[in-house]
Protein backbone atom coordinates (compact mmCIF):
# COMPACT_ATOMS: atom_id res chain seq x y z
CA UNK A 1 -11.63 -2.96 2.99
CA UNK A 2 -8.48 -3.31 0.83
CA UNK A 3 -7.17 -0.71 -1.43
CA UNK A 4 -4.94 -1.73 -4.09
CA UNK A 5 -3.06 1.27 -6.05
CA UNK A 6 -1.30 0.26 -9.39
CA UNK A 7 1.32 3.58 -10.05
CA UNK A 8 1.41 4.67 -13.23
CA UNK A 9 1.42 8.15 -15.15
CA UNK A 10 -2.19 8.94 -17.06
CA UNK A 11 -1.97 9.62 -20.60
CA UNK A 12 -1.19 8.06 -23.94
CA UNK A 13 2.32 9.10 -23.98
CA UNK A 14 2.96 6.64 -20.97
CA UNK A 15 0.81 3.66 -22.06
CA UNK A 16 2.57 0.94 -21.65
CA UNK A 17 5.70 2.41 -20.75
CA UNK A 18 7.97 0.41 -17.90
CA UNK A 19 6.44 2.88 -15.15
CA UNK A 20 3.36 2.29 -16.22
CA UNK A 21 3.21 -1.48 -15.37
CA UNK A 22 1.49 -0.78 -11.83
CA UNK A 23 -1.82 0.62 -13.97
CA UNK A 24 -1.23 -2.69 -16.06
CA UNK A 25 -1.97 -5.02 -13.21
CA UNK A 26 -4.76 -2.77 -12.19
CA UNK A 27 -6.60 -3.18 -15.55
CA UNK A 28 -5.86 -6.87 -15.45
CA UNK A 29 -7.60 -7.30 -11.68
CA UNK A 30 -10.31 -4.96 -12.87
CA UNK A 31 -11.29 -7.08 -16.04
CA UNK A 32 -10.94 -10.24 -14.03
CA UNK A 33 -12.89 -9.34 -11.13
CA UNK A 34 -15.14 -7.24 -13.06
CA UNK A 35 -14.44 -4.08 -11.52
CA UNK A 36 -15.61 -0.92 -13.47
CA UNK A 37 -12.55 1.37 -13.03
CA UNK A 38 -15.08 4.80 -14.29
CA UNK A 39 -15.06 6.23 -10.91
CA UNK A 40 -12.85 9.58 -11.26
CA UNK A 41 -12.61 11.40 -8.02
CA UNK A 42 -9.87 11.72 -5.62
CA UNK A 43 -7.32 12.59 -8.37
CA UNK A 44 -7.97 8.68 -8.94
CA UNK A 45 -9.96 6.30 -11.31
CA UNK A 46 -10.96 4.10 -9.38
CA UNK A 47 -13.65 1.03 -8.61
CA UNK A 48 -15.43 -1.31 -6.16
CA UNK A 49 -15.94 -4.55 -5.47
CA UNK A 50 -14.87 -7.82 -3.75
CA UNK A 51 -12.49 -10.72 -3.93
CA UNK A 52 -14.04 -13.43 -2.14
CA UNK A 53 -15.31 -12.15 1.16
CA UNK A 54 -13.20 -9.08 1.15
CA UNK A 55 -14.42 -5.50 -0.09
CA UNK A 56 -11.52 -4.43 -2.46
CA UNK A 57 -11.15 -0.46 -4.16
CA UNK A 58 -8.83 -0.92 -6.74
CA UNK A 59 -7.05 2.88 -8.02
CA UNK A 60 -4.70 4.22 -10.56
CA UNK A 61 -3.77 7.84 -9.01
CA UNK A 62 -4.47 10.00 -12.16
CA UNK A 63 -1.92 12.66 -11.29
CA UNK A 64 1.77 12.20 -12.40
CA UNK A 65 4.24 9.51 -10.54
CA UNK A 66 5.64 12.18 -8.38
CA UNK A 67 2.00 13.22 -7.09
CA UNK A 68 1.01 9.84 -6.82
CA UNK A 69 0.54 9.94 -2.83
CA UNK A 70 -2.69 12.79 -2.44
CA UNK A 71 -4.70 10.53 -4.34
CA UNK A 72 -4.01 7.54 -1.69
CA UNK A 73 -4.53 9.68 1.02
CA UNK A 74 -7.57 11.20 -0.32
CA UNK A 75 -8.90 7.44 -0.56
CA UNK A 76 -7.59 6.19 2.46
CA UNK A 77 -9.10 8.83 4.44
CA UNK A 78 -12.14 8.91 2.70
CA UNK A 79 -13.08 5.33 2.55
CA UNK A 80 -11.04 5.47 6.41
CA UNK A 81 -9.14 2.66 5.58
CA UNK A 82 -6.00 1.41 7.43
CA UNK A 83 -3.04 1.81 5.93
CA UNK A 84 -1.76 -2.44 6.98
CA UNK A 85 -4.67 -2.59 4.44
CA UNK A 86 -3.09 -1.12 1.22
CA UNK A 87 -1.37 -3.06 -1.25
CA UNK A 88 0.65 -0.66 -3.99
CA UNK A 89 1.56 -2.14 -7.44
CA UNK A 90 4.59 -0.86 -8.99
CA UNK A 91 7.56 -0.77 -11.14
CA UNK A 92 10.84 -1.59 -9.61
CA UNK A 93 14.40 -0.51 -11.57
CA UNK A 94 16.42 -2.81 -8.86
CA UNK A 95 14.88 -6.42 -9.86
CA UNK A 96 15.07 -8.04 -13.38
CA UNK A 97 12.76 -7.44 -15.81
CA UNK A 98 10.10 -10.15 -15.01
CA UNK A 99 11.03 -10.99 -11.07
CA UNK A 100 8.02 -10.30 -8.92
CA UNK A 101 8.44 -9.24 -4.79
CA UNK A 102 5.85 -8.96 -2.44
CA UNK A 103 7.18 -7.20 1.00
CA UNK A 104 5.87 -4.98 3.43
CA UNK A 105 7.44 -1.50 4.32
CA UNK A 106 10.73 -0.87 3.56
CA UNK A 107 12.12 2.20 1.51
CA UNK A 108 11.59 4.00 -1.79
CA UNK A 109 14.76 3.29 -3.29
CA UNK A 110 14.39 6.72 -5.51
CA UNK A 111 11.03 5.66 -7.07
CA UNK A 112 9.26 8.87 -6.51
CA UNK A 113 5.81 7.87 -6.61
CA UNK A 114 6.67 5.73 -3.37
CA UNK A 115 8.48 8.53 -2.15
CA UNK A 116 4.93 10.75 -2.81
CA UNK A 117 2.98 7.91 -0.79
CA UNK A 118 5.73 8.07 2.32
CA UNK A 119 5.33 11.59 2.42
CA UNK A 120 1.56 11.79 2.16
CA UNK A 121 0.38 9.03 4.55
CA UNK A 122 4.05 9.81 6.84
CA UNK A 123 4.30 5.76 6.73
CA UNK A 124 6.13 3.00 4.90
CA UNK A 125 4.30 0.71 6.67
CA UNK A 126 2.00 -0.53 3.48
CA UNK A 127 2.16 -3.42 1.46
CA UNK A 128 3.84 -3.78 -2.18
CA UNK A 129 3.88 -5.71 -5.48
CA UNK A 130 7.19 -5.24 -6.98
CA UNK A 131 7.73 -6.12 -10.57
CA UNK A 132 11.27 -6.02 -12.17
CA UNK A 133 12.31 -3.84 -14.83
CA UNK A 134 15.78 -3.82 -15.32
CA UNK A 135 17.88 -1.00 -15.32
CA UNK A 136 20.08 0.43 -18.17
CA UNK A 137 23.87 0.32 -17.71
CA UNK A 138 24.66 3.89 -17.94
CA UNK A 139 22.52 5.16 -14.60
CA UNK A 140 22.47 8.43 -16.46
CA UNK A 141 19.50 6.84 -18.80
CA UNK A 142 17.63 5.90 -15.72
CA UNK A 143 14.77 8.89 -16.15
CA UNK A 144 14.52 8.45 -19.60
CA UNK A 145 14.43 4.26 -19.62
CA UNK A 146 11.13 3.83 -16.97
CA UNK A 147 9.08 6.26 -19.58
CA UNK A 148 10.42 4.11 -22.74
CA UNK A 149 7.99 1.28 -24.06
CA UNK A 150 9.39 -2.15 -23.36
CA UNK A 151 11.37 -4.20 -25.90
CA UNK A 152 9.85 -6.31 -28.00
CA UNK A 153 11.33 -10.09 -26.68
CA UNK A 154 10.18 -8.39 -23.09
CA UNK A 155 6.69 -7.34 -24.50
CA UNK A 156 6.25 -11.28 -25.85
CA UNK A 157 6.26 -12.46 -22.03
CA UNK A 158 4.92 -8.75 -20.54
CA UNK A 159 1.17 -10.11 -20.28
CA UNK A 160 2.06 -13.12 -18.14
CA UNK A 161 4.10 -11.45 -16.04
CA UNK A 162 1.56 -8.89 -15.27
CA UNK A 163 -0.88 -11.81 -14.88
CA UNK A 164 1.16 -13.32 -12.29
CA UNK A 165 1.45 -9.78 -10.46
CA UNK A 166 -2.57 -9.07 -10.40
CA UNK A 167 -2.55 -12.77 -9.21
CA UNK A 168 0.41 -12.19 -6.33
CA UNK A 169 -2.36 -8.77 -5.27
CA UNK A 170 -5.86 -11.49 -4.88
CA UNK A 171 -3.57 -14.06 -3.17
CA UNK A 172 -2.44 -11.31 -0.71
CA UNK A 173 -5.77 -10.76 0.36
CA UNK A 174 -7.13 -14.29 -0.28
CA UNK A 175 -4.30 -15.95 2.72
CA UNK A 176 -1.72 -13.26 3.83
CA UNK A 177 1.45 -11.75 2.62
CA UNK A 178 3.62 -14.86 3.75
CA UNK A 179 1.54 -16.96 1.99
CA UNK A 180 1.55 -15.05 -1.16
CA UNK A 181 5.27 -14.36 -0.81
CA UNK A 182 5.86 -18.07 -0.79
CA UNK A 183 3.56 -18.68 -3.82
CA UNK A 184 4.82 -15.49 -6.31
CA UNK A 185 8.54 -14.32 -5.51
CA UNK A 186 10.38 -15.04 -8.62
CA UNK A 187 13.46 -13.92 -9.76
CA UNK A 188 12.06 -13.56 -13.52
CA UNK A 189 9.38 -15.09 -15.49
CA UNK A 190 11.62 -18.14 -16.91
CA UNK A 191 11.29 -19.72 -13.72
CA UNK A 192 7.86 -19.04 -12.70
């Protein structure tokens, strides 16, 4: 089984916000697989069902960013799942806005609700999507910038780049991470 965690905080107020873009590529491999995500246990909403072959549990950890990690444990050890087979969607300050990495392991780089995961499962060793959001000049912005709503030229090309990240997540499962790496690392959408 494959769990695949978009990170996000619940509510309104972050709908759509740059942190949020993790639960946007969950909804987008939930419609498109046809995965109910009305499952709400495990400080998680969460859903079942396969691509291809494979049994997948896709999750958006309903507690805030900084909590995210007790709802992947809770799933991981209830579902006892290995951890080589968790793929976590999130927002990444460091990339451009648009660029999409795929890795495995490697470190948090401040983003606390990789920090939360770490800490809870006391492993990096998981798989991620990364998908760029830019980071303001002034580093002092930095908190306030990943809970703002994206601008409106980025919001025109938002859906395909989330697209292309729910896409990056099947193909991980469908043939590998090398694969997948080889297929969706972009630097931004303009030359995907």
């Amino acid at each position: 089984m494959y769990l695949i965690f978009g990170l996000g905080n619940p509510g309104n107020r972050y709908r759509r916000t740059r942190h949020n873009v993790g639960f946007m590529v969950l909804e987008t491999l939930a419609a498109a697989l046809e995965i109910d995500l009305k499952q709400k246990s495990f400080n998680a909403l969460w859903g079942k069902g396969k691509i291809a072959n494979n049994i997948v549990l896709l999750a958006m950890p309903q507690t805030y960013m900084n909590l995210s990690g007790n709802a992947v444990r809770e799933l991981l050890t209830f579902f006892k799942a290995d951890i080589k087979c968790l793929i976590v969607v999130h927002d990444d300050l460091d990339l451009p806005f648009g660029a999409i990495r795929l890795k495995t392991g490697g470190g948090n780089a401040g983003h606390k609700g990789l920090e939360s995961i770490v800490e809870n499962l006391g492993s990096a060793g998981f798989m991620r999507v990364r998908i760029g959001i830019g980071k303001p000049a002034d580093k002092a912005r930095i908190e306030s910038y990943v809970l703002e709503r994206f601008e409106p030229k980025e919001e025109a090309v938002l859906k395909q780049i989330i697209q292309k990240a729910a896409d990056a997540a099947s193909e991980i499962i469908l043939s590998g991470m090398q694969e997948a790496m080889a297929k969706y690392h972009t630097k931004n959408i303009s030359n995907s």
